[in-house]
C-alpha atoms as a PDB file:
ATOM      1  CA  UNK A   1      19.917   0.116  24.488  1.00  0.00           C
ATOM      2  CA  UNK A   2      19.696  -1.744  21.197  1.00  0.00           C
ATOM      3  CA  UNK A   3      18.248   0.123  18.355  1.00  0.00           C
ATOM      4  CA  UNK A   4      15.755  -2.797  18.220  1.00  0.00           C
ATOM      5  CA  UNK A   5      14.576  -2.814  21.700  1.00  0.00           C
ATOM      6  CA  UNK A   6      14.598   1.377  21.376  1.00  0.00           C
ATOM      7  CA  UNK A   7      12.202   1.199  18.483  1.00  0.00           C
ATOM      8  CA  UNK A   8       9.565  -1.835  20.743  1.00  0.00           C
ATOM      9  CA  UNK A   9      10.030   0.444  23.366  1.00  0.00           C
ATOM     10  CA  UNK A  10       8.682   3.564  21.269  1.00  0.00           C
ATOM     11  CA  UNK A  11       5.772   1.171  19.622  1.00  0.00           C
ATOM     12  CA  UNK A  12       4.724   0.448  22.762  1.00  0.00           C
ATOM     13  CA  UNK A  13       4.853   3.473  24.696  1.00  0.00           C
ATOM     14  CA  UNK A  14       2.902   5.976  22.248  1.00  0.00           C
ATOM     15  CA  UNK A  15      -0.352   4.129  22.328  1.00  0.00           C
ATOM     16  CA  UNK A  16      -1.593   0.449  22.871  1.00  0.00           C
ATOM     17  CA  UNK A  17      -1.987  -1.882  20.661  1.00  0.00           C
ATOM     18  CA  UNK A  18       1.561  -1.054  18.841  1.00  0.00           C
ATOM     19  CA  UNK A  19       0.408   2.410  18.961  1.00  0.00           C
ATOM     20  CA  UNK A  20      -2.201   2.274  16.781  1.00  0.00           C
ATOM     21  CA  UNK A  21      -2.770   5.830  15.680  1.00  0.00           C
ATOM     22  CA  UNK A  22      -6.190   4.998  14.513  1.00  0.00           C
ATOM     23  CA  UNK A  23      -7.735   1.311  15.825  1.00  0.00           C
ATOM     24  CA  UNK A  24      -9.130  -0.887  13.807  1.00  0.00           C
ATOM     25  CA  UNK A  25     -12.667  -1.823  15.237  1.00  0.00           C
ATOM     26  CA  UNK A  26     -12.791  -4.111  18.253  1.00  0.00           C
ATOM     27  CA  UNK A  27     -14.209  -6.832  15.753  1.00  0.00           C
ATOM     28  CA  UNK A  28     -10.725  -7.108  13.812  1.00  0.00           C
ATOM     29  CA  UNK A  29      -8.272  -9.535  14.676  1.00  0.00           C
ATOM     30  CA  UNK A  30      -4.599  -9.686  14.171  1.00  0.00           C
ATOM     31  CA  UNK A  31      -3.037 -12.928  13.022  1.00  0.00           C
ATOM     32  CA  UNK A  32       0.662 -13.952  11.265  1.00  0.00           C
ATOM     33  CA  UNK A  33       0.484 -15.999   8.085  1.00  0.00           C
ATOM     34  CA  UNK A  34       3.359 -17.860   6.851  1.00  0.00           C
ATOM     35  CA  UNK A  35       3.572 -18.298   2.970  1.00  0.00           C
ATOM     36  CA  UNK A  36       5.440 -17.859   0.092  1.00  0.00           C
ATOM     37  CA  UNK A  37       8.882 -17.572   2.235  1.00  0.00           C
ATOM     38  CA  UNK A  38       7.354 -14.603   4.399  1.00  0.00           C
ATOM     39  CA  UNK A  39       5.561 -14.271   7.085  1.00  0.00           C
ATOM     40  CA  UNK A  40       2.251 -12.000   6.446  1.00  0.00           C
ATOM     41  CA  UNK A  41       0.567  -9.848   9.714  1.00  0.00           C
ATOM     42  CA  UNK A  42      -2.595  -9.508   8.774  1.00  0.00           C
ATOM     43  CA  UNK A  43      -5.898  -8.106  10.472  1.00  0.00           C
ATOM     44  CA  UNK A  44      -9.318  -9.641   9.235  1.00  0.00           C
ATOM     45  CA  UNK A  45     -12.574  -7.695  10.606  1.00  0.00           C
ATOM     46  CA  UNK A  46     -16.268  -7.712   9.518  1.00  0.00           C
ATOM     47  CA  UNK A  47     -18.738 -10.099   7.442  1.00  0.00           C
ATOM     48  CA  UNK A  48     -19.740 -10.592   3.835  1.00  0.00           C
ATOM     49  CA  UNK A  49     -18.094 -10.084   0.160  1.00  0.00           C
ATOM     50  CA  UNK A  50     -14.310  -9.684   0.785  1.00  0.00           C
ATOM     51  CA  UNK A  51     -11.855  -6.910   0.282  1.00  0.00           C
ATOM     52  CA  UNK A  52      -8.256  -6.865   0.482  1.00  0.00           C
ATOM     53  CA  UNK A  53      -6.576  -3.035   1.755  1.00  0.00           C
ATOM     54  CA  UNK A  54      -3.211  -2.970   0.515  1.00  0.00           C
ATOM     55  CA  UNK A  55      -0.667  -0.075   1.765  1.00  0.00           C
ATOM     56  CA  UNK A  56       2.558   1.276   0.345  1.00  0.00           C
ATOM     57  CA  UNK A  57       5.608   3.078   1.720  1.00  0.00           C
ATOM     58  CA  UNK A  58       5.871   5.542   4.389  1.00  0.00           C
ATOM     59  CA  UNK A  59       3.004   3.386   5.995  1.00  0.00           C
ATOM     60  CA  UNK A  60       1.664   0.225   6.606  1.00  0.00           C
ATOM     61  CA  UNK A  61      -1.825  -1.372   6.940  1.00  0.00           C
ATOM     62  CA  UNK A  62      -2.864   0.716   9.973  1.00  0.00           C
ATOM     63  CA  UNK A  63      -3.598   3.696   7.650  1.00  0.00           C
ATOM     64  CA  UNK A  64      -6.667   1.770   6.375  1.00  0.00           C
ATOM     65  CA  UNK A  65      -8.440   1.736  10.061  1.00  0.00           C
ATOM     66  CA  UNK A  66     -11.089   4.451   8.796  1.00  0.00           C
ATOM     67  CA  UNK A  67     -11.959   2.686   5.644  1.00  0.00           C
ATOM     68  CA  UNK A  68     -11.625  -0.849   7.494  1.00  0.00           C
ATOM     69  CA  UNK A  69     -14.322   0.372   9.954  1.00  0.00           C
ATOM     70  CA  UNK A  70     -16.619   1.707   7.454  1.00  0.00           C
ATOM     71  CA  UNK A  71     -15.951  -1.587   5.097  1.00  0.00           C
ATOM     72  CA  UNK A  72     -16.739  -4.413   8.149  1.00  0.00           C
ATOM     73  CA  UNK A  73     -20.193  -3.087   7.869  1.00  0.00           C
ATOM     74  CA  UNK A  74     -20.934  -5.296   5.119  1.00  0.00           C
ATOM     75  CA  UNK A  75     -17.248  -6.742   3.837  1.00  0.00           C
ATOM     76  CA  UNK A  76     -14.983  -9.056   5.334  1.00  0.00           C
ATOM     77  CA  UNK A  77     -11.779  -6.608   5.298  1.00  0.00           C
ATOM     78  CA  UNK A  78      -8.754  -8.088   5.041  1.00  0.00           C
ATOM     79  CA  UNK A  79      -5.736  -5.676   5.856  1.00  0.00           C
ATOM     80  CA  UNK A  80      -2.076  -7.146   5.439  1.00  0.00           C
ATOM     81  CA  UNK A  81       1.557  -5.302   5.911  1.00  0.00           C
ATOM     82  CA  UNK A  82       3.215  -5.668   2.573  1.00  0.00           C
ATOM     83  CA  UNK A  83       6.373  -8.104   3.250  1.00  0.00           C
ATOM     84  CA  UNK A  84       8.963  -6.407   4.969  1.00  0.00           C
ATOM     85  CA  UNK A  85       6.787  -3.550   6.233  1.00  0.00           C
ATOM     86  CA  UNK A  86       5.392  -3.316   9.349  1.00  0.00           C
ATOM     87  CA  UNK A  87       4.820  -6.344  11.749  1.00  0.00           C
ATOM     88  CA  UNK A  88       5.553  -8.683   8.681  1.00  0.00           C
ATOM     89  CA  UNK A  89       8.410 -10.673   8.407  1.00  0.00           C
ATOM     90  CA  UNK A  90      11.541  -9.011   6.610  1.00  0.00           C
ATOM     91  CA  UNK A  91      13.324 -11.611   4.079  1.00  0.00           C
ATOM     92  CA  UNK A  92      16.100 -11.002   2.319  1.00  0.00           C
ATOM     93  CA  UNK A  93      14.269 -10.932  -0.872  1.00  0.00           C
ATOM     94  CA  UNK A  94      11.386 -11.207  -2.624  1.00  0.00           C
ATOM     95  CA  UNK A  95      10.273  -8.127  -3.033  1.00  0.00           C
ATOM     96  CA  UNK A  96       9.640  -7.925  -6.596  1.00  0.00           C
ATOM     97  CA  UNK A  97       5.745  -7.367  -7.396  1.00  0.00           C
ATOM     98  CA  UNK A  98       4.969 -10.387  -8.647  1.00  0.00           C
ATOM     99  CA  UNK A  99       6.337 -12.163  -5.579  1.00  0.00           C
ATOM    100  CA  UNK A 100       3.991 -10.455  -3.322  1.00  0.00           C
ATOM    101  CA  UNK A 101       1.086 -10.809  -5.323  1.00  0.00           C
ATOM    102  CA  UNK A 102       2.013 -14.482  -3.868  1.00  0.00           C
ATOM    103  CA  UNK A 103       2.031 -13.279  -0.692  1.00  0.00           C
ATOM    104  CA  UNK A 104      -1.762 -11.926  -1.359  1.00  0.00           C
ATOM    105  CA  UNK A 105      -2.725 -15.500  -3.059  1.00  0.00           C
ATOM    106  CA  UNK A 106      -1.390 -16.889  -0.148  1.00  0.00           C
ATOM    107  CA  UNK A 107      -3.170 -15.247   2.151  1.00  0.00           C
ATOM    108  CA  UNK A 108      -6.730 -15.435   0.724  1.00  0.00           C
ATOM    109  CA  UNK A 109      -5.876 -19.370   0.277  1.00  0.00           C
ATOM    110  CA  UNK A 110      -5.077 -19.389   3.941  1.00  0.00           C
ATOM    111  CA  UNK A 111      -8.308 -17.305   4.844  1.00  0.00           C
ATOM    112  CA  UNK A 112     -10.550 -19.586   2.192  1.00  0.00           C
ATOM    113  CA  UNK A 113     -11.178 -16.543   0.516  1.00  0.00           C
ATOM    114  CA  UNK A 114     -11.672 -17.418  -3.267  1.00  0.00           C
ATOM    115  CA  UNK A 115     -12.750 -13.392  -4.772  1.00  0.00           C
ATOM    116  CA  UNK A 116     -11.966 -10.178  -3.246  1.00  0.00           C
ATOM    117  CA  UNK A 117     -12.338  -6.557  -3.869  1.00  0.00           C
ATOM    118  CA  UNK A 118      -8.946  -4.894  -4.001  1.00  0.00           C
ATOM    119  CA  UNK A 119      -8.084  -1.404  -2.667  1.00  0.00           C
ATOM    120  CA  UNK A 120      -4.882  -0.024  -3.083  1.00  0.00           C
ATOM    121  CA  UNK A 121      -2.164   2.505  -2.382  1.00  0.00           C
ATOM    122  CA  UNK A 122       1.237   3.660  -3.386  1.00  0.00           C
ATOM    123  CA  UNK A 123       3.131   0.630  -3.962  1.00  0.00           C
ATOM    124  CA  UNK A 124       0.064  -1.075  -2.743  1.00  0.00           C
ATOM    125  CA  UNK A 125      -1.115  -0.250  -6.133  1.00  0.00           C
ATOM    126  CA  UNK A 126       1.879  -2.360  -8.202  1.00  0.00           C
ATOM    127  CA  UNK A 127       1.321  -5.661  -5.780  1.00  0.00           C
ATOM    128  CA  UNK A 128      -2.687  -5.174  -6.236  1.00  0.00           C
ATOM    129  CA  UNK A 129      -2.366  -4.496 -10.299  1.00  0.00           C
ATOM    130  CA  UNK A 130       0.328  -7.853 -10.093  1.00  0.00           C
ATOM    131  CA  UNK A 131      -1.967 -10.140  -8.372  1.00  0.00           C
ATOM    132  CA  UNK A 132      -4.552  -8.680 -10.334  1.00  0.00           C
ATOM    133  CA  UNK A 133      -3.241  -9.947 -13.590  1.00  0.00           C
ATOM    134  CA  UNK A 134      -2.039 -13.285 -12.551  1.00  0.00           C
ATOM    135  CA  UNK A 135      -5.641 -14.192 -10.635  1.00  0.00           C
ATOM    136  CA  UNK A 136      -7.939 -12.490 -13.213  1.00  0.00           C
ATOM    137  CA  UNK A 137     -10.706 -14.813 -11.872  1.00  0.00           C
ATOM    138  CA  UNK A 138      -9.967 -13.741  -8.272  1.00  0.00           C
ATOM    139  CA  UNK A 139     -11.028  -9.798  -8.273  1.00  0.00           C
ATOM    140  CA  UNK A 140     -14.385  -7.967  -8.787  1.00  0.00           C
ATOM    141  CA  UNK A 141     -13.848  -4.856  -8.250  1.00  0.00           C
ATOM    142  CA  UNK A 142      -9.990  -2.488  -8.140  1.00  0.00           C
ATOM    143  CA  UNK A 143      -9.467   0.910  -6.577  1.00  0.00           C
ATOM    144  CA  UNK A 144      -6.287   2.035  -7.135  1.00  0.00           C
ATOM    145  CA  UNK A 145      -4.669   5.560  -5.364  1.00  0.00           C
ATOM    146  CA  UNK A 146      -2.276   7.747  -6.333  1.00  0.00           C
ATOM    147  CA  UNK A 147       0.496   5.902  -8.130  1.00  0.00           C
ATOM    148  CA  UNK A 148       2.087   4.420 -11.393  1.00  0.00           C
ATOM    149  CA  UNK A 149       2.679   1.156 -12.693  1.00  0.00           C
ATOM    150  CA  UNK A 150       6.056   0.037 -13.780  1.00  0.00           C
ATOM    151  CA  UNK A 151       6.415  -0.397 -17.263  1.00  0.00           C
ATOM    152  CA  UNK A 152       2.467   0.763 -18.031  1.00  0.00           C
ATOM    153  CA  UNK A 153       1.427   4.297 -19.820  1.00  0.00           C
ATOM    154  CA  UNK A 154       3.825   7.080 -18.816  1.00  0.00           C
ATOM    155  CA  UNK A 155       6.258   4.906 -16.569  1.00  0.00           C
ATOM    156  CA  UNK A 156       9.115   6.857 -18.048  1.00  0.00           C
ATOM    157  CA  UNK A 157       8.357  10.144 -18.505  1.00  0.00           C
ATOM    158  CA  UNK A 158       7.413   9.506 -14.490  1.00  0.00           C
ATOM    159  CA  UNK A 159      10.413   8.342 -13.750  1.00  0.00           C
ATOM    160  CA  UNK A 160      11.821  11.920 -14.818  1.00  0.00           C
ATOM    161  CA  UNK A 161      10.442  13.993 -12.258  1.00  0.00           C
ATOM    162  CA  UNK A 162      13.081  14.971  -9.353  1.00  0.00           C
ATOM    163  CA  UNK A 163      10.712  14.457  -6.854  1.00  0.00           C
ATOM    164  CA  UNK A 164      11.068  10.577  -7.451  1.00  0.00           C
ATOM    165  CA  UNK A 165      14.719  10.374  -7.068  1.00  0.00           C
ATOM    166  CA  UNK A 166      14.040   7.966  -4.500  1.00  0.00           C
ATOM    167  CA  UNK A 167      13.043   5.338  -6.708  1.00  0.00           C
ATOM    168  CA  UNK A 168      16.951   4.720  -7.442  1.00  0.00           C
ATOM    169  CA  UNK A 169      18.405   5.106  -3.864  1.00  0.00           C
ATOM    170  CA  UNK A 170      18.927   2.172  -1.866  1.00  0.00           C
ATOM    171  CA  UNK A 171      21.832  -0.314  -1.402  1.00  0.00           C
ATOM    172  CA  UNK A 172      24.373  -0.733   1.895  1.00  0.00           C
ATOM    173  CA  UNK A 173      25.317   2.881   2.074  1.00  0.00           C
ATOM    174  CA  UNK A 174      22.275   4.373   2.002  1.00  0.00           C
ATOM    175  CA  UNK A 175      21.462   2.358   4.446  1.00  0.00           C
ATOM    176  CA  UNK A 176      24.135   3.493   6.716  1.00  0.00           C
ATOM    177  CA  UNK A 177      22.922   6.552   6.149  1.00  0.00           C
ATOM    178  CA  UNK A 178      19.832   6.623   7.331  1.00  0.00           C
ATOM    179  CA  UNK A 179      20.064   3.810  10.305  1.00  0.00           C
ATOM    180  CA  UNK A 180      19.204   5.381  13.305  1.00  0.00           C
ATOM    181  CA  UNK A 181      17.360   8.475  11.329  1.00  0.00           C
ATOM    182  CA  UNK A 182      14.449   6.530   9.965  1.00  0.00           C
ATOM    183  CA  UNK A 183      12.636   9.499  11.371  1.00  0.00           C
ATOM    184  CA  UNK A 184      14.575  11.933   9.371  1.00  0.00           C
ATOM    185  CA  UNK A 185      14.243  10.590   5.859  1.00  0.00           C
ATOM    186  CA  UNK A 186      10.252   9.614   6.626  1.00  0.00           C
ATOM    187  CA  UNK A 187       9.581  13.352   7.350  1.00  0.00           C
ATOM    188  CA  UNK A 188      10.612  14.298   4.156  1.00  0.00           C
ATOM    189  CA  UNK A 189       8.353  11.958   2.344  1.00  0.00           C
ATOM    190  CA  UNK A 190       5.143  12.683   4.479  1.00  0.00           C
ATOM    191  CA  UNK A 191       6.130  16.731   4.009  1.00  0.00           C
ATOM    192  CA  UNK A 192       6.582  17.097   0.313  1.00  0.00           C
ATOM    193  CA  UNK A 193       4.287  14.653  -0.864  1.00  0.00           C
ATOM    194  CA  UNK A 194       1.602  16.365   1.474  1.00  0.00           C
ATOM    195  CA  UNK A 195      -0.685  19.035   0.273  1.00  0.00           C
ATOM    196  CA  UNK A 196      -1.030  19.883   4.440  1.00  0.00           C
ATOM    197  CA  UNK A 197       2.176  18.565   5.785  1.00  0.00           C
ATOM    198  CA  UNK A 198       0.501  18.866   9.424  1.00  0.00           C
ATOM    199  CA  UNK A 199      -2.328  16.779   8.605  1.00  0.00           C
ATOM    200  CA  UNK A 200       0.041  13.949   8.809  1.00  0.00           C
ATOM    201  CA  UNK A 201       0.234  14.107  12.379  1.00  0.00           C
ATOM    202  CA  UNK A 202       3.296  14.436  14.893  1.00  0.00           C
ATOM    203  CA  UNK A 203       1.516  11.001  16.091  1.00  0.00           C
ATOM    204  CA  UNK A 204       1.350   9.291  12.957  1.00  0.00           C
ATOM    205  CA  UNK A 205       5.038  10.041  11.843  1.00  0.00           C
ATOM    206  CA  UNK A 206       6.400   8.974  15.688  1.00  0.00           C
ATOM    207  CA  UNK A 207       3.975   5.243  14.824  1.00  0.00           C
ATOM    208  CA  UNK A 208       5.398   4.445  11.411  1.00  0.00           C
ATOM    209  CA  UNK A 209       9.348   6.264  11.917  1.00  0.00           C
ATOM    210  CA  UNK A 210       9.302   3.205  15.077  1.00  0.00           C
ATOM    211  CA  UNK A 211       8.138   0.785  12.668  1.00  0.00           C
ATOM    212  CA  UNK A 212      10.179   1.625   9.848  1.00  0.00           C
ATOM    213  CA  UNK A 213      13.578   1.283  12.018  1.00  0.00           C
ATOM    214  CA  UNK A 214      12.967  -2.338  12.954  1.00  0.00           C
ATOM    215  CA  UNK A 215      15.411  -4.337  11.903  1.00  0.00           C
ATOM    216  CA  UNK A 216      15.356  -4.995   8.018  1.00  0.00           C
ATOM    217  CA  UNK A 217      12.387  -2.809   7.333  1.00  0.00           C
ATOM    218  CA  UNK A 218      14.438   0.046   5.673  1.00  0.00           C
ATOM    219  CA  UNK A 219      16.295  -2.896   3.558  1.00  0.00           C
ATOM    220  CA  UNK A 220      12.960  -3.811   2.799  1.00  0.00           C
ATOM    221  CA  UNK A 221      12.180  -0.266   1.927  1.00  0.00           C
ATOM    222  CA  UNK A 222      14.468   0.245  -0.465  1.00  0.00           C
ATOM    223  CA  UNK A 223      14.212  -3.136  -2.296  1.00  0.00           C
ATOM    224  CA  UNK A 224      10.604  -2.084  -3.167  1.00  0.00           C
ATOM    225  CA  UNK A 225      11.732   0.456  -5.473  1.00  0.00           C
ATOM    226  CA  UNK A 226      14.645  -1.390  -6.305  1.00  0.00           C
ATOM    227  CA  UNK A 227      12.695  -4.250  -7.603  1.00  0.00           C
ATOM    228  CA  UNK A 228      10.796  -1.985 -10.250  1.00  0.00           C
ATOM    229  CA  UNK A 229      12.641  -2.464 -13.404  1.00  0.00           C
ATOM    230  CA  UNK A 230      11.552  -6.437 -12.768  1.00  0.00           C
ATOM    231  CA  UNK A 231       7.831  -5.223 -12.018  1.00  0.00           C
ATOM    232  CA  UNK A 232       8.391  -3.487 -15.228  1.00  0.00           C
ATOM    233  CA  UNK A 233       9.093  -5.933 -17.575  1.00  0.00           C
ATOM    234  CA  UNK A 234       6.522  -8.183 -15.549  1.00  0.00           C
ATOM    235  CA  UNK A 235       3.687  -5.515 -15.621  1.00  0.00           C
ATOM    236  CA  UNK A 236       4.489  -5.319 -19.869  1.00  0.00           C
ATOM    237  CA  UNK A 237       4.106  -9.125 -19.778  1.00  0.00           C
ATOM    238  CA  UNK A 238       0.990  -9.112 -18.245  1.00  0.00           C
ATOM    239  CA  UNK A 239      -0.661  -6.717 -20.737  1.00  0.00           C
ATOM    240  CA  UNK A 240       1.210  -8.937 -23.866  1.00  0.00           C
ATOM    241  CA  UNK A 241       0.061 -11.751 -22.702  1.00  0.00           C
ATOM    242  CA  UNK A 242      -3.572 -11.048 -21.101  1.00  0.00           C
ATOM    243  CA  UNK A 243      -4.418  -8.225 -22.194  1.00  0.00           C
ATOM    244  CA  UNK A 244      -6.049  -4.679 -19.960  1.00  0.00           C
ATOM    245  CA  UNK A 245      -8.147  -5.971 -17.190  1.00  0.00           C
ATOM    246  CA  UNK A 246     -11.697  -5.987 -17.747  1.00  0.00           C
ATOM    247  CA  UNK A 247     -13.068  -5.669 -14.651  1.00  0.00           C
ATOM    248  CA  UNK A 248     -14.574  -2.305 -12.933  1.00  0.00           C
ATOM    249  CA  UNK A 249     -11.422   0.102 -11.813  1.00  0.00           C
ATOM    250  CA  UNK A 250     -11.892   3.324 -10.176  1.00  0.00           C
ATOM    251  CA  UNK A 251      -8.957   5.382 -10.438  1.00  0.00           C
ATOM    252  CA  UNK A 252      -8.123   7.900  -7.527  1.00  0.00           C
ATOM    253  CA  UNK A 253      -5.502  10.058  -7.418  1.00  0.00           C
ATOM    254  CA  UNK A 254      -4.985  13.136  -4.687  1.00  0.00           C
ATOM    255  CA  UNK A 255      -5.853  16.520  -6.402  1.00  0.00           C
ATOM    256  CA  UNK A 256      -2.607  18.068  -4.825  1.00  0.00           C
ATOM    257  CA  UNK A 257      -0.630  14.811  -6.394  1.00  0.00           C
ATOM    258  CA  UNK A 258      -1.329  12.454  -9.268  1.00  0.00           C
ATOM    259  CA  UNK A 259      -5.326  13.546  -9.811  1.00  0.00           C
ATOM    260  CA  UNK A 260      -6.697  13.128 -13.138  1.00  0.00           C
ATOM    261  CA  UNK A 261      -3.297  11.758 -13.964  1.00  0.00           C
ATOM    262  CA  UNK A 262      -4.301   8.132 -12.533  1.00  0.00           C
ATOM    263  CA  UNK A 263      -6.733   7.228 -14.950  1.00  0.00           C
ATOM    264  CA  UNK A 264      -5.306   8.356 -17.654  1.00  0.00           C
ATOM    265  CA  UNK A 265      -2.305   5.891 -16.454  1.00  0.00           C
ATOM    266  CA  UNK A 266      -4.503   2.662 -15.728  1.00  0.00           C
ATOM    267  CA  UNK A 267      -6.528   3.147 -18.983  1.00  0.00           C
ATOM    268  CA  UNK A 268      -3.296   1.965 -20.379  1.00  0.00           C
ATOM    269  CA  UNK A 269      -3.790  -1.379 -18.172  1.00  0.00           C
ATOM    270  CA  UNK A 270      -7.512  -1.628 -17.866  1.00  0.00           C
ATOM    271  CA  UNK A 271     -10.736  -1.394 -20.312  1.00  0.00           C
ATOM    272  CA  UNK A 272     -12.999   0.009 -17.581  1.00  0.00           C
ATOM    273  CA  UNK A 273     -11.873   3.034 -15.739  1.00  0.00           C
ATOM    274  CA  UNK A 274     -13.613   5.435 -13.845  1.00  0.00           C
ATOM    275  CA  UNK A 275     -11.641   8.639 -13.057  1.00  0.00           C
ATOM    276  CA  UNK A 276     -11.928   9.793  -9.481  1.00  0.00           C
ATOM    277  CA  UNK A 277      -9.560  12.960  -7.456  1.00  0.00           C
ATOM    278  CA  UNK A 278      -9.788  13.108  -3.450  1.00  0.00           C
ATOM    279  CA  UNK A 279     -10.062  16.554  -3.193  1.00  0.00           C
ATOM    280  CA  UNK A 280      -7.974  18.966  -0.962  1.00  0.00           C
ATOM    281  CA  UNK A 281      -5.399  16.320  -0.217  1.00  0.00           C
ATOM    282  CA  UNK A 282      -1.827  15.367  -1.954  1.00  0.00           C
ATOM    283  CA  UNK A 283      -0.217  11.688  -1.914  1.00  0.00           C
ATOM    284  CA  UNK A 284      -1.130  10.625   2.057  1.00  0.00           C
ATOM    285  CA  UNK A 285      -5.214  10.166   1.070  1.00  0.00           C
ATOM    286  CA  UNK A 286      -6.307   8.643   4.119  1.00  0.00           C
ATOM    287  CA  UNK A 287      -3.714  11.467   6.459  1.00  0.00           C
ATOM    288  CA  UNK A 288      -4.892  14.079   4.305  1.00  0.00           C
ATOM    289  CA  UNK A 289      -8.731  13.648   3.815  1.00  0.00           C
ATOM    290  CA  UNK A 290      -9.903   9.936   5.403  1.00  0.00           C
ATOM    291  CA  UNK A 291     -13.325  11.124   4.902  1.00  0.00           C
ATOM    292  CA  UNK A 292     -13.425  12.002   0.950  1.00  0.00           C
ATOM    293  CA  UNK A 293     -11.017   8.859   0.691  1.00  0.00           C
ATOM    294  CA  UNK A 294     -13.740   6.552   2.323  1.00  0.00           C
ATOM    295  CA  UNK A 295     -16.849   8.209   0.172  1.00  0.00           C
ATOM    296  CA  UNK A 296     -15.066   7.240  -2.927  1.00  0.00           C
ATOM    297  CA  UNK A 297     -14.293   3.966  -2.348  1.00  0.00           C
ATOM    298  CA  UNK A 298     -17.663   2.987  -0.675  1.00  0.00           C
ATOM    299  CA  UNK A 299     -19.282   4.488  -3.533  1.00  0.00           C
ATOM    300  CA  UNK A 300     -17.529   2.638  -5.989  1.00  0.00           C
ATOM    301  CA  UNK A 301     -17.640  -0.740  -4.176  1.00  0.00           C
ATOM    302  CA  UNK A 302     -21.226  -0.665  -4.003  1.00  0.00           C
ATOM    303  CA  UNK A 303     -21.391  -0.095  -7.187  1.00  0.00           C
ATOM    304  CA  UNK A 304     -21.785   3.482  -8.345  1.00  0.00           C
ATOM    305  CA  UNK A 305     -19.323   5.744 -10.256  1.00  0.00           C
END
């Protein structure tokens, strides 16, 4: 059997709804938006003031279904896979920051949404800080979790530790390597970057190994970190030519991972940061400690500290 049709079959055979591991509420929908040369799967849920959930690697907008159903309450929660991740489409290119904060512009237009909220994670956090800066008229409020910026604060002294060697692997061979053991090089992100490996569940790692080995979506993989010396040098021009963002930023970072660390890191990008750590939980917030995770942010949307 194609590795393709292997991967549908194990999408569709843990759980319905491309074995969700967590549903969204019954009030989200799922729809595909075409823009910017990709095509954006996005799930919209919920009435009032919008927010925008943006993932990173290793996952993909499901992770947000605890935060998305406490959120709909009283937010229109918009949820998209990142380009090339997930159930979105998988170009060739494009996966430089700044091109996917297009992606985001694009889908707002397409959902008449003129200001959002922004909540962010992992790489998540680069495409939110990029759209960010470009649409400084577009977003009220900016949680950011548990990574760097390219190019802002301590970039390089980050890009030193051993644990990121990642950030430079990619290319044709590599992904030789791992086609057909998705699973394998997954596990070894969701273990070390995990303060409880086993909290990211047998369940969880089976959902986003299937979606990872679609076709393109480890290409895609590895052009988001191979895209960050351009998000550097576009994340620098940002802050040279507009300046930190002014509006309210909560930074979060897991107390087993970046912690304290993440404000100190976006006070080099924003004038109004409040410093936040989700405790007993490393880089996988919402695997590690949904409940914390969601406190925070609802806190800090609402407007507290």
């Amino acid at each position: 059997m194609p590795r393709f049709l292997l991967a549908l079959f194990a999408l569709l055979t843990v759980s319905p709804a491309w074995a969700q591991v967590v549903p969204f509420p019954p009030g989200f929908h799922a729809q595909e938006i075409t823009t910017n040369g990709a095509t954006i799967h996005v799930r919209v849920g919920g009435h009032g003031p919008a927010v925008v959930l943006l993932h990173g690697y290793g996952e993909t907008g499901d992770m947000w279904a605890p935060l998305a159903d406490d959120l709909a309450r009283d937010h229109t929660v918009v949820v998209p896979d990142l380009r090339g991740l997930g159930l979105s489409s998988k170009p060739p290119g494009g996966y430089d920051k700044k091109t996917q904060a297009g992606d985001v512009a694009g889908v707002l237009d397409a959902l008449k949404i003129t200001k959002a909220d922004l909540v962010t994670h992992d790489i998540g956090n680069m495409v939110g800080y990029a759209f960010a800066a470009q649409h400084r008229d577009r977003v009220t409020r900016f949680v950011l979790i548990d990574a760097p910026l390219p190019g802002v604060g301590p970039w390089d002294e980050v890009l030193k530790n051993p644990l990121l060697w990642h950030f430079r692997f990619g290319g044709p061979d590599m992904e030789r390597l791992v086609a057909g053991r998705e699973r394998i090089y997954l596990d070894r992100f969701w273990n070390e970057f995990s303060a409880t490996p086993a909290r990211f569940t047998e369940a969880s790692r089976v959902h986003y190994a299937a979606l990872y080995a679609l076709p393109g979506a480890m290409h895609a993989g590895f052009e988001q970190f191979h895209a960050f010396d351009q998000d550097a040098v576009d994340d620098q021009t940002y802050l040279a030519q507009g300046g930190k963002l002014t509006i309210p930023v909560l930074a979060l970072g897991g107390e087993k991972s970046f912690g304290p660390m993440m404000a100190t890191i976006m006070r080099f990008a924003a004038s109004d940061v409040k410093e936040g750590v989700v405790p007993d939980s490393g880089h996988w917030i919402m695997e590690e400690n949904p409940k914390a995770t969601v406190a925070l942010v609802r806190a800090f949307l609402d407007g507290g500290s």
